[in-house]
Protein backbone atom coordinates (compact mmCIF):
# COMPACT_ATOMS: atom_id res chain seq x y z
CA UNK A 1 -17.96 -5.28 165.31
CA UNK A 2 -15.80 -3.78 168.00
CA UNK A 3 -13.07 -0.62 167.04
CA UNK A 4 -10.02 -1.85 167.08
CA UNK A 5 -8.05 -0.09 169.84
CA UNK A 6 -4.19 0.71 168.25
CA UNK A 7 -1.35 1.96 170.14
CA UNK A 8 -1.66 6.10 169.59
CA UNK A 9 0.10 7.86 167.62
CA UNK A 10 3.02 9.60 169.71
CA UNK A 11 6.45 10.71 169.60
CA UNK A 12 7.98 9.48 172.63
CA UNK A 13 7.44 6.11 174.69
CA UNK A 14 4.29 5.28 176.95
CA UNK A 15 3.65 4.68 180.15
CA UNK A 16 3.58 1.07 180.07
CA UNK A 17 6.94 0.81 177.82
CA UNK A 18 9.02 2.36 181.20
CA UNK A 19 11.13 -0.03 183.48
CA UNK A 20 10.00 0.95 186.98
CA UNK A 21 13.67 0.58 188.36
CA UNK A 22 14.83 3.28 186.21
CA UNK A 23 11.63 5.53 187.24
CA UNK A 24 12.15 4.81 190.84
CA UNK A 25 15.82 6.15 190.91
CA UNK A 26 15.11 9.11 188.94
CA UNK A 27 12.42 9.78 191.49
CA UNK A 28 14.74 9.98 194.08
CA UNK A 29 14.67 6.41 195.24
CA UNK A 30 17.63 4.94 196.84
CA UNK A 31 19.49 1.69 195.64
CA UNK A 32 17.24 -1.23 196.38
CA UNK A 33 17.77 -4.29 198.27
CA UNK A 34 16.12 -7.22 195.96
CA UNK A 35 13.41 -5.41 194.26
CA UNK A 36 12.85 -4.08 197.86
CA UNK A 37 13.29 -0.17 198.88
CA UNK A 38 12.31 2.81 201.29
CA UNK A 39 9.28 4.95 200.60
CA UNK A 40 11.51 7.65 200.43
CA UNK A 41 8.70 10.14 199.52
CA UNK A 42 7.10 9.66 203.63
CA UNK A 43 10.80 9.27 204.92
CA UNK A 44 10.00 5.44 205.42
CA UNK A 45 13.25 3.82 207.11
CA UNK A 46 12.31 0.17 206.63
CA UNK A 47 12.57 -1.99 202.95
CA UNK A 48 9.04 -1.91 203.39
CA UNK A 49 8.29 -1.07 199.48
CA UNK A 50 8.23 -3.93 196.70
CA UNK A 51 8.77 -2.93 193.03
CA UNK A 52 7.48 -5.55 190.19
CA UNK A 53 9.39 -4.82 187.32
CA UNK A 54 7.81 -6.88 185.17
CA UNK A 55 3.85 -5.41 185.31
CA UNK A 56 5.58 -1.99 186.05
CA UNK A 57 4.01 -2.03 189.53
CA UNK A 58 4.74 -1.43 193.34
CA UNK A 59 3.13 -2.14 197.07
CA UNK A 60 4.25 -0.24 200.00
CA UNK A 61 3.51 -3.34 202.76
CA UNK A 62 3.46 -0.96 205.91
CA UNK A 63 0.61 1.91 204.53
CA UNK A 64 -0.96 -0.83 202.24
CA UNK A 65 -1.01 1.05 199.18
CA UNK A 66 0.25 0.70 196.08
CA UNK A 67 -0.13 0.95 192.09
CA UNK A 68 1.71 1.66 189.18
CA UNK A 69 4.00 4.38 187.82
CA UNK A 70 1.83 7.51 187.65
CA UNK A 71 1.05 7.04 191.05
CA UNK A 72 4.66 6.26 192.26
CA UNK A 73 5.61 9.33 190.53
CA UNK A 74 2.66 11.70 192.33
CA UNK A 75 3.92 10.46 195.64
CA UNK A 76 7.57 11.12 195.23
CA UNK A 77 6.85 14.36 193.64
CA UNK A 78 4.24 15.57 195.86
CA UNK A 79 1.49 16.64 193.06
CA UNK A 80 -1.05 14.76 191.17
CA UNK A 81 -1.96 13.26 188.13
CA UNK A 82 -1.33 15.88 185.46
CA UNK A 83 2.05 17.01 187.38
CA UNK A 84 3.22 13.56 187.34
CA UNK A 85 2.97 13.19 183.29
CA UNK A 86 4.68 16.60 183.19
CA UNK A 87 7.77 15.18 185.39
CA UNK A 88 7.67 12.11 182.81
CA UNK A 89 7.42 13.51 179.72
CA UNK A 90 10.26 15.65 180.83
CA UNK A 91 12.30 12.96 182.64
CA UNK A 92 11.26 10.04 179.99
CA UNK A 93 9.88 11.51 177.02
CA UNK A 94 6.76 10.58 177.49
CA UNK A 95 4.58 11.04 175.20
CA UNK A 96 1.22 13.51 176.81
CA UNK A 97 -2.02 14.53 175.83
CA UNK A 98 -4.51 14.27 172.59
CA UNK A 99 -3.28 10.34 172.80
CA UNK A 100 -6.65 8.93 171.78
CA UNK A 101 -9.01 8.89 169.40
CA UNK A 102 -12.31 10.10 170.08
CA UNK A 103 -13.56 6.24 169.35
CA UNK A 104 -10.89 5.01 171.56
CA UNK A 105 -12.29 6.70 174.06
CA UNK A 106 -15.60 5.65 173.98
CA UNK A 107 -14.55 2.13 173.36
CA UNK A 108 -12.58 2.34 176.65
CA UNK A 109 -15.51 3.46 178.54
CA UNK A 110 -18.14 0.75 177.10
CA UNK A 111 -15.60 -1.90 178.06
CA UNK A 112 -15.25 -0.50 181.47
CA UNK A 113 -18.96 -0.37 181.98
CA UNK A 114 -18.81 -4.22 180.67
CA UNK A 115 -16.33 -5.07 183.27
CA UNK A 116 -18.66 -2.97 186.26
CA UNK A 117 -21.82 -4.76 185.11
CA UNK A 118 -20.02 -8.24 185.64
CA UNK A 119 -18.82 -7.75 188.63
CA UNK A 120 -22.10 -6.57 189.46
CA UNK A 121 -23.39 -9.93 188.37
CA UNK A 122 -20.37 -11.88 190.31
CA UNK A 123 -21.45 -9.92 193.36
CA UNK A 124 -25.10 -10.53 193.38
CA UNK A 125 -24.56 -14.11 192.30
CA UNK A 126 -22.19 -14.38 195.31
CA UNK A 127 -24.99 -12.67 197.59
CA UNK A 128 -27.48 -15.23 196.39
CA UNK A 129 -25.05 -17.98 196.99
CA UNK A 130 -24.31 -17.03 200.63
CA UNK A 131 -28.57 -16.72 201.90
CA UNK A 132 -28.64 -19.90 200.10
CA UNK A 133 -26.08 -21.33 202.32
CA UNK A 134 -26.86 -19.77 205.60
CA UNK A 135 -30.39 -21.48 205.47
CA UNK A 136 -29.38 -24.55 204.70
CA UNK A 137 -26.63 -24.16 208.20
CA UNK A 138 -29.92 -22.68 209.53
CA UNK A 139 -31.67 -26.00 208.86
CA UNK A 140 -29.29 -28.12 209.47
CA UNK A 141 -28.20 -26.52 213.05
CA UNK A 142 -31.93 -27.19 213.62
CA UNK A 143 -31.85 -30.92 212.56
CA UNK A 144 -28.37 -31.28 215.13
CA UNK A 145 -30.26 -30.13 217.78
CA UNK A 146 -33.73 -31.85 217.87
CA UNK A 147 -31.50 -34.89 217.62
CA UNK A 148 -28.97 -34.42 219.58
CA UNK A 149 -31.53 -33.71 222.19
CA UNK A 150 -32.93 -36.97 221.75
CA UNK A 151 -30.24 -39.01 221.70
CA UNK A 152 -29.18 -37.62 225.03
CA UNK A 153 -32.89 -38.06 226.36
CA UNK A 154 -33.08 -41.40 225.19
CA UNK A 155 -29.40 -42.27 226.26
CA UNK A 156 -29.16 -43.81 222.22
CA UNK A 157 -26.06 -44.30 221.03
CA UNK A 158 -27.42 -44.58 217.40
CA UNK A 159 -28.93 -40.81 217.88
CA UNK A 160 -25.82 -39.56 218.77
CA UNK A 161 -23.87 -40.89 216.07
CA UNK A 162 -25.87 -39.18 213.52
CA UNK A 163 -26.30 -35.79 215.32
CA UNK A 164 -22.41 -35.84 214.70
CA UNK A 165 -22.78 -37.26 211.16
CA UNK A 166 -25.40 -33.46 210.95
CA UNK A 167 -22.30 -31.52 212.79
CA UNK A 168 -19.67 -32.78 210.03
CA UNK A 169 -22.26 -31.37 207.71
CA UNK A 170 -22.95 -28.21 208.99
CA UNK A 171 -19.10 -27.69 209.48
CA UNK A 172 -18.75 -28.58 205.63
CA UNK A 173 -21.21 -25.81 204.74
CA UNK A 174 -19.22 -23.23 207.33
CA UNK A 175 -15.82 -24.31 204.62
CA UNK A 176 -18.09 -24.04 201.66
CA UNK A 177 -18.94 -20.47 202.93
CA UNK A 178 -15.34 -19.81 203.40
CA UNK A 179 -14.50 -20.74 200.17
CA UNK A 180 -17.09 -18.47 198.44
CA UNK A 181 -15.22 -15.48 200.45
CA UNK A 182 -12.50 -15.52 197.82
CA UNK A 183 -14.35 -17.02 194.67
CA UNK A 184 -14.30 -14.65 191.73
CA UNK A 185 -14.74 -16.78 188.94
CA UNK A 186 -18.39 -16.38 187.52
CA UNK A 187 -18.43 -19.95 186.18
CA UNK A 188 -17.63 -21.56 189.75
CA UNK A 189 -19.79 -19.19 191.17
CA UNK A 190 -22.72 -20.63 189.08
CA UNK A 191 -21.84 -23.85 189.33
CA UNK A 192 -22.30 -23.15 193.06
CA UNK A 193 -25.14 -21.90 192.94
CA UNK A 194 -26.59 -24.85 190.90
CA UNK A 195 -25.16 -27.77 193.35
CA UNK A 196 -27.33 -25.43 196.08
CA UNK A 197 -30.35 -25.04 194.53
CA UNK A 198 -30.35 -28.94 193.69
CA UNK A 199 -29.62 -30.13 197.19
């Protein structure tokens, strides 16, 4: 049975609760075009910044960085972490400090060493997934060649046709390698995996 994680106990609003619109201006952003502005705080003259109001978010397109409200905060105020709660508790009432529980705590860490160890898993999986593929392009580049050699030696017609039939596969193993590049899901991954080891 897993401790129930409840919002703390505070006096003023979280993090989470602020619209990023309102944070941005008191920051000392200027009006924005869209939900587009200038990163003000490295005198960026381009709408090159992208605020998501509604997960409280932003991406600056031309330095590729981005995040959430603390860390819009720390870069227009120039400090870090602990002065950027300051200038919110201050500027939002903010609630700072002695938030959580000594259980919440440790409940937060074991689920973030839950989430590491599966995307431990999801990497090795996807590790396993890509030798399993590049020997089967190894084997198959193999089979194009000692029959495309023959069907050129022997001038067959027949020969060549299925040395191309063995290039169409070997170029459907190149997309099934692409498509691994951006697969996160575990249960794809597996299935994957499963569909390799059985062919």
């Amino acid at each position: 049975m897993g401790v129930h994680l409840m919002r703390p106990a505070a006096t003023g609003p979280q993090i989470a609760d602020l619209d990023i619109l309102q944070v941005w201006t008191a920051a000392g952003g200027a009006p924005l075009r869209g939900n587009y502005g200038r990163a003000f705080w490295r005198n960026g003259d381009g709408y090159n910044v992208r605020l998501y109001p509604d997960t409280g978010t932003w991406r600056d397109f031309t330095t590729s960085t981005g995040g959430g409200i603390l860390k819009l905060v720390e870069l227009a105020i120039g400090g870090g972490k602990r002065e950027a709660l300051e200038w919110l508790a201050q500027n939002f009432g903010i609630a700072t400090g002695g938030s959580y529980s000594p259980a919440e705590r440790m409940e937060f860490a074991r689920r973030r060493q839950a989430a590491r160890a599966v995307a431990e898993q999801l990497i090795q999986r996807r590790n396993e997934a890509f030798n399993q593929i590049r020997e089967a392009k190894r084997r198959k580049l193999e089979e194009y060649h000692r029959i495309n050699g023959a069907a050129y030696e022997n001038e067959d017609i027949e020969l060549l046709a299925k040395a191309e039939e063995v290039y169409a596969e070997l170029e459907a193993l190149d997309a099934e390698g692409d498509a691994l590049l951006t697969e996160k899901d575990a249960a794809t991954l597996e299935r994957l995996l499963s569909e390799r080891r059985a062919a």
